[in-house]
N, C-alpha and C. Protein backbone atom coordinates (compact mmCIF):
# COMPACT_ATOMS: atom_id res chain seq x y z
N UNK A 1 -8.01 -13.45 2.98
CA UNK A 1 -7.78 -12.40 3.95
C UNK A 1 -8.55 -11.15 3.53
N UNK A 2 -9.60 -10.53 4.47
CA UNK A 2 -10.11 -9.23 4.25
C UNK A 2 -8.99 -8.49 3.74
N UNK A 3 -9.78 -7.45 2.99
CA UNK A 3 -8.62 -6.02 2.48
C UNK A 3 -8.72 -5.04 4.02
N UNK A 4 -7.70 -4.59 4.21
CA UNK A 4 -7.52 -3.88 5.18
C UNK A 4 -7.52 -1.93 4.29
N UNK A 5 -8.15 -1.22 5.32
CA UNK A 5 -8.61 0.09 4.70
C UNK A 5 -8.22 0.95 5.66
N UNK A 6 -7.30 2.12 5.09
CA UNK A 6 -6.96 3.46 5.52
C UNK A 6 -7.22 4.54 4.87
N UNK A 7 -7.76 5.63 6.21
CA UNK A 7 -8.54 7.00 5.11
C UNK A 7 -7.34 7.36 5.30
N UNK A 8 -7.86 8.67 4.42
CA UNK A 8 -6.97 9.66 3.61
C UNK A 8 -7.68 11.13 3.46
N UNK A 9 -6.97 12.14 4.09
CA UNK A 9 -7.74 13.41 3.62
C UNK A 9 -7.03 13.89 2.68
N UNK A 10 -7.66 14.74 1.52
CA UNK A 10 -7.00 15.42 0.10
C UNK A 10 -6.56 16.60 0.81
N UNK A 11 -5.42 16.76 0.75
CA UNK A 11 -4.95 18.34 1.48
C UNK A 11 -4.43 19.01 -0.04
N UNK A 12 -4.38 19.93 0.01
CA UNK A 12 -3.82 20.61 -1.00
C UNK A 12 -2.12 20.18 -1.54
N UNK A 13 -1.40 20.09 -1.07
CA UNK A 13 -0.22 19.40 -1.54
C UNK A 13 -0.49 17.94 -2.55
N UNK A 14 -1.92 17.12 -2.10
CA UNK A 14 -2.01 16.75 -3.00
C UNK A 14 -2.58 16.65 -4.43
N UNK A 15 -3.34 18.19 -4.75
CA UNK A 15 -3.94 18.44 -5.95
C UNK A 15 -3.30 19.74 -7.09
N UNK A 16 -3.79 19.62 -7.87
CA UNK A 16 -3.34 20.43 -9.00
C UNK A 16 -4.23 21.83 -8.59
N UNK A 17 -3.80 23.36 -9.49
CA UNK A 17 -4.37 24.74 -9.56
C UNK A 17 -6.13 23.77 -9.35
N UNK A 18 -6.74 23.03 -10.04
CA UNK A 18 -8.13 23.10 -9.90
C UNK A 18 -8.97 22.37 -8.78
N UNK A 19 -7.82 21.53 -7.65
CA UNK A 19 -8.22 20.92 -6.86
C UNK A 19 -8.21 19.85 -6.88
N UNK A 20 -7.96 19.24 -8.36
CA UNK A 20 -7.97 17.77 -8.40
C UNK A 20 -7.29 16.52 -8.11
N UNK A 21 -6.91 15.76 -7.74
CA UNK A 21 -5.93 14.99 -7.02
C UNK A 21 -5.04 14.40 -8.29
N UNK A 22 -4.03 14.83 -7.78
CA UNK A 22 -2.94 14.51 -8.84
C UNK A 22 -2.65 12.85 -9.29
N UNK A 23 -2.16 12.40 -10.52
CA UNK A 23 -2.01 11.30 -10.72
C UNK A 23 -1.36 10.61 -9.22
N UNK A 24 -0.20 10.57 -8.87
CA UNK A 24 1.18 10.59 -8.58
C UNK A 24 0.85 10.76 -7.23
N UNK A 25 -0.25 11.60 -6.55
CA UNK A 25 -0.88 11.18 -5.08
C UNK A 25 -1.19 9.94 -4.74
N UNK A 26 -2.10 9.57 -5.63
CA UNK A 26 -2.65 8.34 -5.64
C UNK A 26 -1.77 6.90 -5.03
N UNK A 27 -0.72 7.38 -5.80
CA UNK A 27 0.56 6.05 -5.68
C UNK A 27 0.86 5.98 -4.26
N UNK A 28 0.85 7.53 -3.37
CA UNK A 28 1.13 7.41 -2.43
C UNK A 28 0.14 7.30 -1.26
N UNK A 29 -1.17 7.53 -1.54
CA UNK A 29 -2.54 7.22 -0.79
C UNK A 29 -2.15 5.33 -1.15
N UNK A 30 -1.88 4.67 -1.76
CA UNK A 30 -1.73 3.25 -2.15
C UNK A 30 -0.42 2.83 -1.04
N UNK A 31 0.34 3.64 -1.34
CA UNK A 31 1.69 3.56 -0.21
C UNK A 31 1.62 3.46 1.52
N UNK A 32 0.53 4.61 1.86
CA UNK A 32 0.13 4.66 3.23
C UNK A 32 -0.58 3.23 3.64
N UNK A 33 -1.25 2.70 2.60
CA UNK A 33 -2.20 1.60 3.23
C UNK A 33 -1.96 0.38 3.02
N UNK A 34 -0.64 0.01 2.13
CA UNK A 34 0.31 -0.97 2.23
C UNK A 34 1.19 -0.88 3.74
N UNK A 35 1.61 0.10 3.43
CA UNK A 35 2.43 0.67 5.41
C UNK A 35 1.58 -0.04 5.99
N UNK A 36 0.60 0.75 6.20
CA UNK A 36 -0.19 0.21 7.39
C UNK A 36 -0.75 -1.31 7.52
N UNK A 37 -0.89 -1.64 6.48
CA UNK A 37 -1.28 -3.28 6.66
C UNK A 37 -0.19 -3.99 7.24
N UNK A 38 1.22 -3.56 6.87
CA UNK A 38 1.85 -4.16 7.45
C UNK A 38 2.20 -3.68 9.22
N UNK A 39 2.05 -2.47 9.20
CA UNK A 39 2.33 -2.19 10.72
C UNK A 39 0.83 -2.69 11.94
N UNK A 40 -0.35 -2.92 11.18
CA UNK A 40 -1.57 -3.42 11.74
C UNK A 40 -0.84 -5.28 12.40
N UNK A 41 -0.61 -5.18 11.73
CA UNK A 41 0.33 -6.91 11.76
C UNK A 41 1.50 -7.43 12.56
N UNK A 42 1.77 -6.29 12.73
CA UNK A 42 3.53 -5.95 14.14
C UNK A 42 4.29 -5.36 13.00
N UNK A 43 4.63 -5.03 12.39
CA UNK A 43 5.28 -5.16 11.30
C UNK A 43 5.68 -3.77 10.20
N UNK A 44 6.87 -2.93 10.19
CA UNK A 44 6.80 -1.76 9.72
C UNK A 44 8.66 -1.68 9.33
N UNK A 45 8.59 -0.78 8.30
CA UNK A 45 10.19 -0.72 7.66
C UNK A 45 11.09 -0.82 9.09
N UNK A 46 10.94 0.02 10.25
CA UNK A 46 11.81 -0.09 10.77
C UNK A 46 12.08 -1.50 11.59
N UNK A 47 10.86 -2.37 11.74
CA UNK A 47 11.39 -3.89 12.51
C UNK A 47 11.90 -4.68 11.00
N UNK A 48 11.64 -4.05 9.85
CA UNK A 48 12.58 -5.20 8.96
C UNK A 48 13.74 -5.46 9.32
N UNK A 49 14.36 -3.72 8.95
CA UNK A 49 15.62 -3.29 9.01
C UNK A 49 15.99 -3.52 10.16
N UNK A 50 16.13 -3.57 10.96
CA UNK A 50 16.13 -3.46 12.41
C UNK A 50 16.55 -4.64 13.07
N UNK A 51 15.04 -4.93 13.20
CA UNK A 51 15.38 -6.55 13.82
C UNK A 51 15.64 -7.82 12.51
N UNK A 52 15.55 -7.32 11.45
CA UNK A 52 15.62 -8.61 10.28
C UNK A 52 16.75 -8.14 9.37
N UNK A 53 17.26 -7.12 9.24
CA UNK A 53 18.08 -6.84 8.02
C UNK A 53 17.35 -7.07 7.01
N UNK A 54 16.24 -6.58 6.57
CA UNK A 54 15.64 -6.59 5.68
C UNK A 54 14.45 -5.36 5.14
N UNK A 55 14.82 -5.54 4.01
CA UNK A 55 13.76 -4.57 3.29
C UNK A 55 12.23 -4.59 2.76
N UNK A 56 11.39 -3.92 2.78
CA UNK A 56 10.45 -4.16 1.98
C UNK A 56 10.48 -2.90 1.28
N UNK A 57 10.33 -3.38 -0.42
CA UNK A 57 10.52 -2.46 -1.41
C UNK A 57 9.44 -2.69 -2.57
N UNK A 58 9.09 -1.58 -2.94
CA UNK A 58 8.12 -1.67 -3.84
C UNK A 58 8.89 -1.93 -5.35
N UNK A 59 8.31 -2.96 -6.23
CA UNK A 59 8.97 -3.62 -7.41
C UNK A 59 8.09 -3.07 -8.52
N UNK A 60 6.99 -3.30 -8.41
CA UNK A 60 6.15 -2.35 -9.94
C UNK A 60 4.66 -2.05 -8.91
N UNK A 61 4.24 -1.21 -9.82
CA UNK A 61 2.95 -0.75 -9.64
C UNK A 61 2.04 -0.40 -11.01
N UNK A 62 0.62 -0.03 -10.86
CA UNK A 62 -0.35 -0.54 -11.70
C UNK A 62 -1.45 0.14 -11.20
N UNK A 63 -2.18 1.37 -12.58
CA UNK A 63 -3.11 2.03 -11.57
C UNK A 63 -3.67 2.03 -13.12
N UNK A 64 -5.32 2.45 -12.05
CA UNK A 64 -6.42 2.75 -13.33
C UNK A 64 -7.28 4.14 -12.74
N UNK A 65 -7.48 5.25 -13.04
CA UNK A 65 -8.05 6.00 -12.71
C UNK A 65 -9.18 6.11 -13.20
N UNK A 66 -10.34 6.17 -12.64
CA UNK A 66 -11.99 6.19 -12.66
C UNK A 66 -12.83 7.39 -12.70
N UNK A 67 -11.86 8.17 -11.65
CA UNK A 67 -12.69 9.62 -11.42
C UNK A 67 -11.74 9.84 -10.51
N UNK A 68 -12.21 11.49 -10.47
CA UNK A 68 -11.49 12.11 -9.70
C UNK A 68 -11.66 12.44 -8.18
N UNK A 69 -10.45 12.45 -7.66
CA UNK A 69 -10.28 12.64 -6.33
C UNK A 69 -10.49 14.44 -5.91
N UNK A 70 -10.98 14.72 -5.02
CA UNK A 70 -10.52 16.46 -5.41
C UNK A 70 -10.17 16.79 -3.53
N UNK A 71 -9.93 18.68 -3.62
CA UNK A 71 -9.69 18.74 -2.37
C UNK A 71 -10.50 18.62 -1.13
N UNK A 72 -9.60 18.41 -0.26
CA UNK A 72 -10.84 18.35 1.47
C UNK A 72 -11.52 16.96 1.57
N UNK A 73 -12.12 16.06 0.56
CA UNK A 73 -12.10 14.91 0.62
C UNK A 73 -11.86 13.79 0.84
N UNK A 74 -12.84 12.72 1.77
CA UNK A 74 -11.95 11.93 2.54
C UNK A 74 -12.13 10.58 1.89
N UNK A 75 -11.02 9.77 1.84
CA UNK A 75 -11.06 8.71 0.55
C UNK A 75 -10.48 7.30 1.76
N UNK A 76 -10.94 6.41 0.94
CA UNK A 76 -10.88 4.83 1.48
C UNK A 76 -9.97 4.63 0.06
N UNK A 77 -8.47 4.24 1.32
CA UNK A 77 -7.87 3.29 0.33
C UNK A 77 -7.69 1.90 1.00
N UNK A 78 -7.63 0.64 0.24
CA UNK A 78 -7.60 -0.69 0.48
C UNK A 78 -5.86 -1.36 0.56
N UNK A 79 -6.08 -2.30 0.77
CA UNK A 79 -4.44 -2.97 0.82
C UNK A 79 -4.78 -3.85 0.85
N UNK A 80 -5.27 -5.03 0.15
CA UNK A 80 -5.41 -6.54 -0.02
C UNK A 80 -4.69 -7.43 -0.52
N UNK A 81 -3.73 -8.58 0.29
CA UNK A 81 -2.64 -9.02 -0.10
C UNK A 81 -3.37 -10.35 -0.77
N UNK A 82 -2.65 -10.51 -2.10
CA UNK A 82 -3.98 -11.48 -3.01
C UNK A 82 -2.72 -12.48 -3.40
N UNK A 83 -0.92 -12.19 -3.15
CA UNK A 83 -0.45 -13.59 -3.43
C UNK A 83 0.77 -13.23 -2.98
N UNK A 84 1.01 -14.32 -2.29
CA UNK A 84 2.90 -14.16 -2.12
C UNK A 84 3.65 -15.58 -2.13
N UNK A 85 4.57 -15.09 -2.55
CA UNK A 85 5.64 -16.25 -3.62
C UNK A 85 6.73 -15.76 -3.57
N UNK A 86 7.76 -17.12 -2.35
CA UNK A 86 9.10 -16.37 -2.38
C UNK A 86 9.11 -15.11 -1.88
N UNK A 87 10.30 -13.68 -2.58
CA UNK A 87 10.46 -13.01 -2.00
C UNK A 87 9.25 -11.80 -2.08
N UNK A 88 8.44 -12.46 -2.93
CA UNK A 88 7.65 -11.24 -3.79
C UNK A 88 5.66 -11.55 -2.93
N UNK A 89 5.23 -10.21 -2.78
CA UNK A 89 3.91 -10.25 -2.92
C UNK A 89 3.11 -8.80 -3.43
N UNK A 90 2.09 -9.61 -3.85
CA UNK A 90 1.01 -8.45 -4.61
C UNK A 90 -0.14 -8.36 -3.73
N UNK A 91 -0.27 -7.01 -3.85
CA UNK A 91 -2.00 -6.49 -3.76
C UNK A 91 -2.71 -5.87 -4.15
N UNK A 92 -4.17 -6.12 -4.24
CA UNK A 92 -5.08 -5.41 -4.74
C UNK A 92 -5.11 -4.52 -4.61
N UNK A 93 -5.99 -3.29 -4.91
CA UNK A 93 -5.67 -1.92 -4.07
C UNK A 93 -7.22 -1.11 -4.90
N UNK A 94 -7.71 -0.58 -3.71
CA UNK A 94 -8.65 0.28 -4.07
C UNK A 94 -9.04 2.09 -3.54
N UNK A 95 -9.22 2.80 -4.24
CA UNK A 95 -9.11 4.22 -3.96
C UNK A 95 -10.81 4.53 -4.31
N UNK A 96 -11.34 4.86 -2.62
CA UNK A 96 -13.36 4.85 -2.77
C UNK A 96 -13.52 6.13 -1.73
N UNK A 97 -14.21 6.90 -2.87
CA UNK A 97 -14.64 7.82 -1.73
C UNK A 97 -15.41 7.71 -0.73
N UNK A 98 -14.75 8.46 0.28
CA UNK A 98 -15.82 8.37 1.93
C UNK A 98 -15.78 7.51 2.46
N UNK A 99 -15.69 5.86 1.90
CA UNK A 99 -15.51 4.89 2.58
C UNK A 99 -15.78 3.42 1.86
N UNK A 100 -15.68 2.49 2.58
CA UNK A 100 -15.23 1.28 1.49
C UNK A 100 -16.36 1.11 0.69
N UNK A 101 -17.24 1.26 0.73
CA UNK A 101 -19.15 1.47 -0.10
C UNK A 101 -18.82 2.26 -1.19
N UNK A 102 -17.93 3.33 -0.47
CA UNK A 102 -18.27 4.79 -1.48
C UNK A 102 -17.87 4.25 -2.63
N UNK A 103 -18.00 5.23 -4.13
CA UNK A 103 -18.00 5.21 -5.54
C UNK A 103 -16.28 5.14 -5.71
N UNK A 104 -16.25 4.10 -6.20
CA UNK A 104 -14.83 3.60 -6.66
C UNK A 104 -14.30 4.66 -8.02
N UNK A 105 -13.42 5.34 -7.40
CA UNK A 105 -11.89 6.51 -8.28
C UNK A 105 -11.18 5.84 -8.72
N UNK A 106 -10.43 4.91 -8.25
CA UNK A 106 -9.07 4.34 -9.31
C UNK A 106 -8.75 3.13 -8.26
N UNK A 107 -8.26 1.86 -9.16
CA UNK A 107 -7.28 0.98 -8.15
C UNK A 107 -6.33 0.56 -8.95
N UNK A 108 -5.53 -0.37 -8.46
CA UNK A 108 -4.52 -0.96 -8.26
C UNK A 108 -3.89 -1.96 -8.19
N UNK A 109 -2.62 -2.21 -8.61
CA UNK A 109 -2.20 -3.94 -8.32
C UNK A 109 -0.38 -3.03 -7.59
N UNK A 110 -0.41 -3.64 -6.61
CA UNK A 110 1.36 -3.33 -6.66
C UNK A 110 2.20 -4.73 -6.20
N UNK A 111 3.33 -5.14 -6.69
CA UNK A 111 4.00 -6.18 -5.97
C UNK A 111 5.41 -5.19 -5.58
N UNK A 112 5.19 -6.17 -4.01
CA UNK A 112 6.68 -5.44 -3.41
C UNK A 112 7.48 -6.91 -2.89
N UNK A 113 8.66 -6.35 -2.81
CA UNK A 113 9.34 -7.62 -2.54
C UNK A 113 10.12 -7.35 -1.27
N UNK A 114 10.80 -8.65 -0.82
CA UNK A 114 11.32 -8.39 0.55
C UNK A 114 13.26 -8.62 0.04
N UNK A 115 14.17 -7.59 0.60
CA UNK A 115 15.24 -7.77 -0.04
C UNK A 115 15.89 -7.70 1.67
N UNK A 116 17.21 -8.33 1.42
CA UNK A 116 18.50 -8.56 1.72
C UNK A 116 19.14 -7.54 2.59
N UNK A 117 19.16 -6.33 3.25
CA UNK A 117 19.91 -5.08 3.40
C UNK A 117 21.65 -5.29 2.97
N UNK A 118 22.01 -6.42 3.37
CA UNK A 118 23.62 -6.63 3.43
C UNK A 118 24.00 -6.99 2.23
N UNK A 119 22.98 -7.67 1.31
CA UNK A 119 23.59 -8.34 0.22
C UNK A 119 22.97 -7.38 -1.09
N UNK A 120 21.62 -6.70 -0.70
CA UNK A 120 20.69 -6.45 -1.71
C UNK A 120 20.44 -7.06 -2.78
N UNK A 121 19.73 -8.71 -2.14
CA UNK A 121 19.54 -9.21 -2.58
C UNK A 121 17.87 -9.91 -2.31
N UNK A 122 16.86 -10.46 -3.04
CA UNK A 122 15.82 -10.90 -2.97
C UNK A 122 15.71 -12.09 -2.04
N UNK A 123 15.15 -11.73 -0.85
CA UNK A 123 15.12 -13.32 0.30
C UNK A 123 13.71 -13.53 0.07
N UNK A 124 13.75 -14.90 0.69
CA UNK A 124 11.94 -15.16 1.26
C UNK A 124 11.80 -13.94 2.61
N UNK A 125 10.59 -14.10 2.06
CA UNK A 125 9.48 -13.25 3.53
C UNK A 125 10.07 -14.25 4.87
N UNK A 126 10.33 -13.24 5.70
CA UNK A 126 10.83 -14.49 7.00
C UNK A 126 9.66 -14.88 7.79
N UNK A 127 10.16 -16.21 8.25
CA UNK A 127 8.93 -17.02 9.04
C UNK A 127 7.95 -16.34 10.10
N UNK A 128 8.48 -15.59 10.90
CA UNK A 128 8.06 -14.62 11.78
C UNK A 128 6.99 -13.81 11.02
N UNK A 129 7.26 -12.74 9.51
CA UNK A 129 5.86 -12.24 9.07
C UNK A 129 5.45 -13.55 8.12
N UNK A 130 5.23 -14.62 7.79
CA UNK A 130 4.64 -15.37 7.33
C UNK A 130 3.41 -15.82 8.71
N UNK A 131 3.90 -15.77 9.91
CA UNK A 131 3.04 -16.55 10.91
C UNK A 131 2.36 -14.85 11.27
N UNK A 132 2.80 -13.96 10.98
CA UNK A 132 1.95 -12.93 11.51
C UNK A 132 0.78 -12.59 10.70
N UNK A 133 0.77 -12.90 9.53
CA UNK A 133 -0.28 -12.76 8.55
C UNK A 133 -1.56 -13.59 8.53
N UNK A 134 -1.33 -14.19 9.38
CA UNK A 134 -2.93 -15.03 10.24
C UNK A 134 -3.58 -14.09 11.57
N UNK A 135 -2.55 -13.19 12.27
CA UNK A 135 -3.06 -12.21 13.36
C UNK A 135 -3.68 -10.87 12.79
C-alpha cells in the first residue's frame, strides 16, 4: 500500500524562542497523518466509537530526528501502514520538507491498536476497516 501524505504548516505554537520545531510537535504532525489515513478510508475516531464501540489508540511510538523543522514551513508528513496483526498495527512515518521529494527531518514507526470501548479491552480490527483498506 502507497504511504499516504499530509502537509503541515509550522505555526508558531509549534516552535521554541528560536523558531525551531519542537521535539513533541513532531509526534503530533505524525498524529494528523495517521488521522487522516484513516479518515481518507471512511474511517475516523468518531465512526469507531460510534458506529463500532471501538477505539483506536496509540500504543508506542518511535522517532529519529534528522534536522530541523523551523517556522512558516510547509512539511510532508507520511502514514504508511507496513503491518497489522490482530488488534495491533504499525506505520512507517516520514517528516520531508515541502513535499514527499523534499530533504527528509525525522521519521518514525508508531503502532496503534484497536480497543474495546465497553470492556477496554484489545479486539481485532473489524471486518468492515479490514475490507476498507483496499479502497
Amino acid at each position: 500500500m502507497a504511504a499516504y501524505w499530509h502537509e503541515v504548516r509550522v505555526y508558531l505554537e509549534d516552535t521554541d524562542a528560536q523558531g525551531v520545531v519542537y521535539n513533541a510537535s513532531y509526534f503530533r504532525f505524525m498524529e494528523r497523518a495517521r488521522t487522516d489515513w484513516l479518515r481518507v478510508r471512511g474511517f475516523d475516531h468518531s465512526t469507531f466509537a460510534d458506529t463500532l464501540g471501538l477505539a483506536v489508540v496509540l500504543a508506542s511510538i518511535e522517532a529519529k530526528f534528522i534536522g530541523p523543522g523551523r517556522l512558516g514551513e510547509v512539511l510532508a508528513v507520511s502514514a504508511d501502514l507496513t503491518e497489522l496483526k490482530g488488534a495491533r498495527a504499525w506505520f512507517s512515518q516520514e517528516i520531508r520538507r515541502e513535499s514527499s521529494a523534499g530533504e527528509l527531518i525525522a521519521e518514525g514507526r508508531a503502532e496503534i491498536a484497536c480497543i474495546d470501548l465497553a470492556g477496554k479491552r484489545a479486539r481485532r480490527w473489524p471486518r468492515t476497516f479490514l475490507e476498507g483498506l483496499n479502497g
